[in-house]
Protein backbone atom coordinates (compact mmCIF):
# COMPACT_ATOMS: atom_id res chain seq x y z
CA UNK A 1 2.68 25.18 2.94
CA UNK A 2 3.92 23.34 -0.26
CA UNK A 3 4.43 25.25 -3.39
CA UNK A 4 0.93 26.19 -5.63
CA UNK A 5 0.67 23.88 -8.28
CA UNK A 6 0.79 26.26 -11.47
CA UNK A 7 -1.19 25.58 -14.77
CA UNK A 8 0.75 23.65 -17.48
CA UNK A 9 0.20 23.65 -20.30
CA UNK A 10 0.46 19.87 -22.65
CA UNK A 11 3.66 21.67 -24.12
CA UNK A 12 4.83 22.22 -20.69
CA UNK A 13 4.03 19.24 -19.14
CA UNK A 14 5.73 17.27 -21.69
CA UNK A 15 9.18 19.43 -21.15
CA UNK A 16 8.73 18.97 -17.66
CA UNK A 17 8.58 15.23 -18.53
CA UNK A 18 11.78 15.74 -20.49
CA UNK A 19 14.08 17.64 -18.18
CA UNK A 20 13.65 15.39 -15.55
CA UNK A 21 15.53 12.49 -17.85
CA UNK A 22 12.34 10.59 -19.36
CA UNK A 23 12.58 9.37 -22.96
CA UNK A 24 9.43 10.43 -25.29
CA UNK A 25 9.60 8.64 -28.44
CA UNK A 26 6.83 9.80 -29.88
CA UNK A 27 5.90 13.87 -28.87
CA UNK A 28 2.45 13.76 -30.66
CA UNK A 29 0.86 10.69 -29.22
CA UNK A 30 1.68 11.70 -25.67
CA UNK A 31 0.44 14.72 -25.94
CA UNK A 32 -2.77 13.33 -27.17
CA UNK A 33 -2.35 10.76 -23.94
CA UNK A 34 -1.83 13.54 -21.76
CA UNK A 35 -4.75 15.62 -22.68
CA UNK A 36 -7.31 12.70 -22.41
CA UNK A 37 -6.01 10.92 -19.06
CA UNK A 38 -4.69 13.86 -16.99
CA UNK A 39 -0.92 14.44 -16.28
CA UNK A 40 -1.73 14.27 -12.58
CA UNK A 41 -2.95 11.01 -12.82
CA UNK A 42 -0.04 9.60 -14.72
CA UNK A 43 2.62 11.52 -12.84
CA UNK A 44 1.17 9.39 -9.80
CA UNK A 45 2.79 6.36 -11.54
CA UNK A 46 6.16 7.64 -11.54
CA UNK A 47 7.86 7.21 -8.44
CA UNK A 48 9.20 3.33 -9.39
CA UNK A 49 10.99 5.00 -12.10
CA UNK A 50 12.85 7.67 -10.45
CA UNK A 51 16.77 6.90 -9.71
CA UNK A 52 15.93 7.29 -5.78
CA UNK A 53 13.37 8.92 -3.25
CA UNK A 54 15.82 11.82 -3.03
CA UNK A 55 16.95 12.21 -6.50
CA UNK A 56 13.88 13.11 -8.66
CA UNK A 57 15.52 12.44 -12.24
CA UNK A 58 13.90 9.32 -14.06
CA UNK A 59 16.36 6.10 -14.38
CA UNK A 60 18.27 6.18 -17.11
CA UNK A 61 16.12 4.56 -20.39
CA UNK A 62 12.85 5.41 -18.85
CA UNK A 63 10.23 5.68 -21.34
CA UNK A 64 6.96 7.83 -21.63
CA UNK A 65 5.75 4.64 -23.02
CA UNK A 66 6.56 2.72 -19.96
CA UNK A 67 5.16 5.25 -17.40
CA UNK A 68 1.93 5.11 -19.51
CA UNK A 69 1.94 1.22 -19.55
CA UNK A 70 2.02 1.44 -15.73
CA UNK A 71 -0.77 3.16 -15.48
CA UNK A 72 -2.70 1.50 -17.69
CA UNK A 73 -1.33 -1.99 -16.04
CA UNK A 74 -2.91 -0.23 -12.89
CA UNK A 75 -6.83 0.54 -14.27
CA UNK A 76 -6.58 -3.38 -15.32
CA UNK A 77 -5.78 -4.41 -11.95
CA UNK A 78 -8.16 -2.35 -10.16
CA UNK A 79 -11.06 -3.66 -12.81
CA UNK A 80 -10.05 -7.25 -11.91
CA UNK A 81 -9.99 -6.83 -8.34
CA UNK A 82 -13.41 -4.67 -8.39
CA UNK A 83 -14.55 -7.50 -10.25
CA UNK A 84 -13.61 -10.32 -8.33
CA UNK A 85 -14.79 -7.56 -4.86
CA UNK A 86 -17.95 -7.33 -5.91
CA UNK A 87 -18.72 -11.85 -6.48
CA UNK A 88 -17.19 -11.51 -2.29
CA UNK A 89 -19.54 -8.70 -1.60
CA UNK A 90 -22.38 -10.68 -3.62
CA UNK A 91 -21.53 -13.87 -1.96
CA UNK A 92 -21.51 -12.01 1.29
CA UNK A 93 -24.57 -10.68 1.46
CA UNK A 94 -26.10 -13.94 0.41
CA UNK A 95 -25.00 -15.86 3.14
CA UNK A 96 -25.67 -13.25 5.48
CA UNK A 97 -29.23 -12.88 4.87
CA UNK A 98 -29.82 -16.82 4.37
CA UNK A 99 -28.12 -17.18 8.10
CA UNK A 100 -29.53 -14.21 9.74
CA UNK A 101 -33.41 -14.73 8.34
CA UNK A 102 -33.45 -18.21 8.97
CA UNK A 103 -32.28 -17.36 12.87
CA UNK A 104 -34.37 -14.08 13.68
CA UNK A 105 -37.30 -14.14 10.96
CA UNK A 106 -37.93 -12.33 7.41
CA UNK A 107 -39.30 -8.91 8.38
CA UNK A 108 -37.26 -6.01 9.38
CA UNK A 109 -38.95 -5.43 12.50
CA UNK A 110 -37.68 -8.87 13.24
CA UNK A 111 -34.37 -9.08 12.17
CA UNK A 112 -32.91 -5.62 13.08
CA UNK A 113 -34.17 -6.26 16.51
CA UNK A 114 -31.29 -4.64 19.48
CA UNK A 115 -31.12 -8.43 20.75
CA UNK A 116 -29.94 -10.12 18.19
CA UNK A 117 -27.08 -8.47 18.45
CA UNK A 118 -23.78 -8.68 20.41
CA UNK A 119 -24.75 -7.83 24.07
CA UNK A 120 -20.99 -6.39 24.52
CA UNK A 121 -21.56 -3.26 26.40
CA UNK A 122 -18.23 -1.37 24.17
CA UNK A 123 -20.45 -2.27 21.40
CA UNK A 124 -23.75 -0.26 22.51
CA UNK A 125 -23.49 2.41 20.63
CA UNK A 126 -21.93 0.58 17.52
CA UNK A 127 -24.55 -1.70 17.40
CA UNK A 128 -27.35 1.51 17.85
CA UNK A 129 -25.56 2.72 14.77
CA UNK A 130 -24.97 -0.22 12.41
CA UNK A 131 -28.99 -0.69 12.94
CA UNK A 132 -29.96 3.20 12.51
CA UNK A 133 -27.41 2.66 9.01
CA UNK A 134 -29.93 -0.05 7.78
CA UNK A 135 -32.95 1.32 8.53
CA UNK A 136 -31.84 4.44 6.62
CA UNK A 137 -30.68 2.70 3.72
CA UNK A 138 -34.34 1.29 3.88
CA UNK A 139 -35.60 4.67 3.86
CA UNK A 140 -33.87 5.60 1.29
CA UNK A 141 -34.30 2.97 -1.20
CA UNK A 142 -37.89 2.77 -0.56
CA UNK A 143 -38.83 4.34 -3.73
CA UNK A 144 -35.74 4.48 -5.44
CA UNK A 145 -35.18 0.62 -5.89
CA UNK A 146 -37.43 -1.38 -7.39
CA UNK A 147 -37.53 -4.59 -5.91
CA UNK A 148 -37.82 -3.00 -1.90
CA UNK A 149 -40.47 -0.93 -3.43
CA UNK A 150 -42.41 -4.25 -4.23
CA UNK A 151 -41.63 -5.92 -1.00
CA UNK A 152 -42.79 -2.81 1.06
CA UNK A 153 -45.91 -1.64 -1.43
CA UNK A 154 -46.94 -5.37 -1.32
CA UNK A 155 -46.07 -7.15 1.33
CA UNK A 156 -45.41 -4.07 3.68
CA UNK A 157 -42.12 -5.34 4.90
CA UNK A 158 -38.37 -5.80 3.59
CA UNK A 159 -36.84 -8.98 3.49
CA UNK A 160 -33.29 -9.46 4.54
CA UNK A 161 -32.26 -10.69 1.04
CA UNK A 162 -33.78 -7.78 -0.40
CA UNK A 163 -31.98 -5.31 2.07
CA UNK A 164 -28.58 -6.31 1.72
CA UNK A 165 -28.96 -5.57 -1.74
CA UNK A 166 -29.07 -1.31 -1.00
CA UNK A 167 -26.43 -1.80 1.29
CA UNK A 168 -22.74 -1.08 0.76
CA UNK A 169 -20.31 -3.53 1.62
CA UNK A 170 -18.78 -1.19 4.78
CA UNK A 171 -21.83 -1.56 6.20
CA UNK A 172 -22.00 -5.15 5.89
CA UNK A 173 -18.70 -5.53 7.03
CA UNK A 174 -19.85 -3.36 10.67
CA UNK A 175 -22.71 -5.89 10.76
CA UNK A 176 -20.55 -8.50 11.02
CA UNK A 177 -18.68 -6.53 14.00
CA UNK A 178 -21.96 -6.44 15.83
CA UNK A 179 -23.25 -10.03 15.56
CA UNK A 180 -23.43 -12.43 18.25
CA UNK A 181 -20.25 -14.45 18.76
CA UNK A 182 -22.02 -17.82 17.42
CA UNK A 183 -23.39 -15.68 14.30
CA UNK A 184 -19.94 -14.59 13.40
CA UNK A 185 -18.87 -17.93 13.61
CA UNK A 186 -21.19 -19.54 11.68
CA UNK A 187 -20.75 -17.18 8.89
CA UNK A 188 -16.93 -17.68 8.94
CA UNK A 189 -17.43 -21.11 9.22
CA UNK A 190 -19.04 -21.06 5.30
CA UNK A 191 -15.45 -19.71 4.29
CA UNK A 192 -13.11 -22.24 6.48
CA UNK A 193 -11.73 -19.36 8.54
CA UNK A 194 -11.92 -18.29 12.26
CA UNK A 195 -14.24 -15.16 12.96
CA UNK A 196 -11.22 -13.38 13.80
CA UNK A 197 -9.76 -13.97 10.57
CA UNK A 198 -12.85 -12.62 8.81
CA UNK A 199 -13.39 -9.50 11.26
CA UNK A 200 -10.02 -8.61 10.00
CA UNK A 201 -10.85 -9.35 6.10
CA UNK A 202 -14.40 -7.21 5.88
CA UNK A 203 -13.02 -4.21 6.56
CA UNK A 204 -9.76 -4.40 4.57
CA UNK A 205 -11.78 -5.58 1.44
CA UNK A 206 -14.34 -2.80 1.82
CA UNK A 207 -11.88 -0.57 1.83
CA UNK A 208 -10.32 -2.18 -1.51
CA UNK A 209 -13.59 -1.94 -3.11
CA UNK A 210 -13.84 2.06 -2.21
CA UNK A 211 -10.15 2.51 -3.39
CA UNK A 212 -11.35 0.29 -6.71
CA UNK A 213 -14.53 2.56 -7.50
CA UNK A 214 -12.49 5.68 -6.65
CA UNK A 215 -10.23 5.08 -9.54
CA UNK A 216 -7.08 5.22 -7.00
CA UNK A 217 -3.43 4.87 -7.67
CA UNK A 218 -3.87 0.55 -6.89
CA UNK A 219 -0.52 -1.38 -6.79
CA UNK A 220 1.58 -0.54 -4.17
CA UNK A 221 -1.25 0.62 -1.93
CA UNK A 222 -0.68 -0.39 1.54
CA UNK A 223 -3.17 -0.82 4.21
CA UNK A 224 -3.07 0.58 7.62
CA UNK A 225 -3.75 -3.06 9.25
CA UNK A 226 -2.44 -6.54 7.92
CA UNK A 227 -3.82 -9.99 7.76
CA UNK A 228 -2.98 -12.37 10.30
CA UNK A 229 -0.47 -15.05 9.46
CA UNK A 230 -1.36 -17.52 7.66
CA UNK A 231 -1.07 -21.48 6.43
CA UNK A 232 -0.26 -19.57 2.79
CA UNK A 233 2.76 -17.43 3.73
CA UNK A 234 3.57 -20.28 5.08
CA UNK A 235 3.18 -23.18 1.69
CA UNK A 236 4.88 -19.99 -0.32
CA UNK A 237 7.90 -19.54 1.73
CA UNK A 238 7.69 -16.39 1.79
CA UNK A 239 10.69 -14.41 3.17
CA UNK A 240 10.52 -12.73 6.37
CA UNK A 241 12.65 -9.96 7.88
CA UNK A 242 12.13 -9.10 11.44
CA UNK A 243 9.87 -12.08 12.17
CA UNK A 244 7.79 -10.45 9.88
CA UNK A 245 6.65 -11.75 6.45
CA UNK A 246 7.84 -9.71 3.73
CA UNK A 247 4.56 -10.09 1.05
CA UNK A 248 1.18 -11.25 1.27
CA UNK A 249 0.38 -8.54 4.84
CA UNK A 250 -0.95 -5.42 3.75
CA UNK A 251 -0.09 -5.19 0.23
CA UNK A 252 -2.41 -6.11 -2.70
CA UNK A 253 -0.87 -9.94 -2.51
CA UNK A 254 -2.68 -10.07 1.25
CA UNK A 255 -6.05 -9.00 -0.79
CA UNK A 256 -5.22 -12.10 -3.11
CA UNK A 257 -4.96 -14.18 -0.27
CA UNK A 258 -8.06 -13.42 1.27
CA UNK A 259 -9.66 -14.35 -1.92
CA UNK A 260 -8.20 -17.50 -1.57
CA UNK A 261 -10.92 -17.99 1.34
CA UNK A 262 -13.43 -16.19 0.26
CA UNK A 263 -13.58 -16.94 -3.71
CA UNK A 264 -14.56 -20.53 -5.21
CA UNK A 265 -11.68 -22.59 -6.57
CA UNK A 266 -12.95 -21.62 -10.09
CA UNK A 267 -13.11 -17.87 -9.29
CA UNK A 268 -10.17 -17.66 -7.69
CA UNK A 269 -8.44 -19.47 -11.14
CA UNK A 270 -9.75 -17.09 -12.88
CA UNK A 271 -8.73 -14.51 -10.68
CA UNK A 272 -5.01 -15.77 -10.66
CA UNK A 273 -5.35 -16.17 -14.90
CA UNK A 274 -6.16 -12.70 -15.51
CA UNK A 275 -3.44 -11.51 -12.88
CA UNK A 276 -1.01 -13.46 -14.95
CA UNK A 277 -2.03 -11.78 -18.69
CA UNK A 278 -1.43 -8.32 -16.85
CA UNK A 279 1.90 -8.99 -15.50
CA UNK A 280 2.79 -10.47 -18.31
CA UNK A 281 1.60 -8.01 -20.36
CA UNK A 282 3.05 -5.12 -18.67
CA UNK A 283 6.58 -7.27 -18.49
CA UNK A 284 6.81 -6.79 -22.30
CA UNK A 285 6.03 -2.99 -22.10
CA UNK A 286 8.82 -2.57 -19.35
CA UNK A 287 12.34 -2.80 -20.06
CA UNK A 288 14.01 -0.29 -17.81
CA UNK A 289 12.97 -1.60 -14.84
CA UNK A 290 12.65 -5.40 -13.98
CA UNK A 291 9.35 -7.34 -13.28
CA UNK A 292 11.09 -8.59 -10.14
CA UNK A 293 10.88 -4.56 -8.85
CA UNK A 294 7.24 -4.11 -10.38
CA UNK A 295 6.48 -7.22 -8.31
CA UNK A 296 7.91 -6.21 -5.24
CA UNK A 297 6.48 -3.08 -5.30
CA UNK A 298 2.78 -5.05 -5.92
CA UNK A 299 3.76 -7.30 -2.59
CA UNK A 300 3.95 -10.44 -4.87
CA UNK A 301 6.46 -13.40 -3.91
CA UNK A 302 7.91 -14.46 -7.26
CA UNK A 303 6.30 -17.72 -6.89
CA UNK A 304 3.18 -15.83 -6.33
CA UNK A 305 0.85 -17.75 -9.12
CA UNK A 306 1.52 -21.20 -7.17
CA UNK A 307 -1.48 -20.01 -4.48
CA UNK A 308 -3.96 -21.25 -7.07
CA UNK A 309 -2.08 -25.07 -7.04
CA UNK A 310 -2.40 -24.90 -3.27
C-alpha cells in the first residue's frame, strides 16, 4: 500500500515545490496557478525535470514557470491532436457509410445484416457484439438526436450516414475488425495503405481521441502496440537501436504519422504548422532543459517537420 496522500494546503504545496530544488519567481501568481489548475495535475508534468528517476530533487535552474509552461504546452497539443482526431473520425465515418450503403443497402435492417460480415468463425461473437453496439446506439439516440429522430419518425428507418454519426470512433474502429476482407480493403484502399496497416491505426487513434477528451497527461504517452514500419521512418532516417526504430512507433510522432495517411495534404500542413508554433513556443519558455530532451521525450526525430515535404 503506498502512503495516503494528505491534504495540502496552496502554502504547502508551494514549499513542497521549494524543498525539492524548484525555483518560484513569483510566490503569488503560482499560488493563484495552483488553486485554479490543480497541483496534481501539474505535478504530473514534472518528471522531465527531476535530476534522475531515483533522485527526486528538480535539476538545478528549474523553474515553476517552466513546469507550468509544460503543462500548458501539453493542453495545446492534446487540442490540436483532438482536433485534427476528430476531421479522421469525420472522414471515417464518411467513407464508411458511402462504401458500406452502396454494397448492402440504406436501411438498418439491411446493412447490419450477420452476413455482411467477416464469416471468420474467431470472429462470431465479435461480430454478434459490434452489431448489438450499433443497434443500441440506435436505441439510444432515437429520441435524443435529432436528425435519427427524423429518419426513424419519417422514413421509419436509419440510414448508415446518419448512424455513424451517434457512434464513437471505438466502435467504428471494431467495425472495421469485423468487415469482410474485400470491405477492409477497399476502405484502406481510399487512404493508400494495406488493411493491415489500418486495423492497426483505428484502434491506436481511438484510443488517442479518449486520452484527448480525458484531459490526460499527452506527450510522452506511449501505447501498448506500435505501428508497423514504414516508407517514413524510413525517408526520415530515423535512428534505430536493436533493429528497432527509435521515434515515430508508439509515441505521439507514430500518431503524426498515421495522419500522414489518413489527413489531406492541406490538413496535415496545418497539422505540422501548429505543431511547430507549440514547440517553438514552449522552446522559449524552457531554458533548463533542452528542446532536444522535450523532443525526445515527445518521440520526435529532430528533423521531424520534414514529414510534411515528403
Amino acid at each position: 500500500m503506498g502512503r495516503v496522500k494528505q491534504f495540502k494546503t496552496i502554502d504547502e504545496q508551494v514549499e513542497i515545490l521549494k524543498d525539492k530544488g524548484l525555483t518560484i519567481n513569483d510566490e503569488e501568481k503560482t499560488k493563484k496557478i495552483l488553486l485554479r489548475e490543480n497541483y496534481f495535475f501539474i505535478n504530473g508534468y514534472r518528471h522531465i525535470f527531476m535530476q534522475s528517476s531515483s533522485n527526486r530533487r528538480f535539476i538545478d535552474g528549474a523553474t515553476f514557470d517552466e513546469l507550468y509552461a509544460l503543462f500548458n504546452f501539453d493542453r495545446n497539443l492534446r487540442n490540436i491532436m483532438f482536433k485534427f482526431l476528430l476531421i479522421v473520425e469525420n472522414n471515417l465515418k464518411s467513407i464508411f457509410s458511402y462504401h458500406l450503403s452502396s454494397r448492402y443497402g440504406y436501411k438498418e435492417k439491411d446493412y447490419l445484416k450477420l452476413s455482411n460480415f467477416t464469416t471468420d468463425i474467431a470472429k462470431r461473437r465479435q461480430v454478434t457484439d459490434v452489431i448489438n453496439k450499433m443497434k443500441r446506439q440506435i436505441r439510444v439516440n432515437a429520441k435524443q438526436h435529432t436528425a435519427t429522430l427524423h429518419y426513424l419518425t419519417n422514413y421509419g428507418y436509419i440510414p448508415m450516414w446518419i448512424l455513424v454519426k451517434v457512434l464513437s470512433f471505438g466502435i467504428v474502429s471494431e467495425l472495421y475488425m469485423i468487415l469482410k476482407y474485400e470491405d477492409k480493403k477497399q476502405i484502406a484502399r481510399y487512404y493508400n495503405i494495406e488493411e493491415e496497416e489500418l486495423s492497426i491505426f483505428l484502434p491506436i487513434m481511438a484510443n488517442y481521441r479518449n486520452l484527448c477528451a480525458h484531459e490526460d497527461i499527452l506527450y510522452d504517452h506511449k501505447t501498448q502496440r506500435g505501428i508497423p514500419n514504414n516508407k517514413y521512418h524510413k525517408m526520415l532516417n530515423i535512428p534505430m537501436a536493436d533493429d528497432e526504430y527509435i521515434y515515430g512507433k508508439n509515441d505521439l510522432y507514430s500518431l503524426v504519422i498515421m495522419f500522414k495517411y489518413m489527413l489531406s495534404v492541406d490538413d496535415f500542413r496545418l497539422l505540422i504548422y501548429e505543431l511547430s508554433y507549440e514547440i517553438d513556443a514552449l522552446d522559449g519558455k524552457v531554458d533548463s532543459i533542452s528542446l532536444e530532451n522535450i523532443l525526445d521525450k515527445i518521440g520526435f526525430p529532430s528533423n521531424w517537420r520534414d514529414i510534411s515535404e515528403i
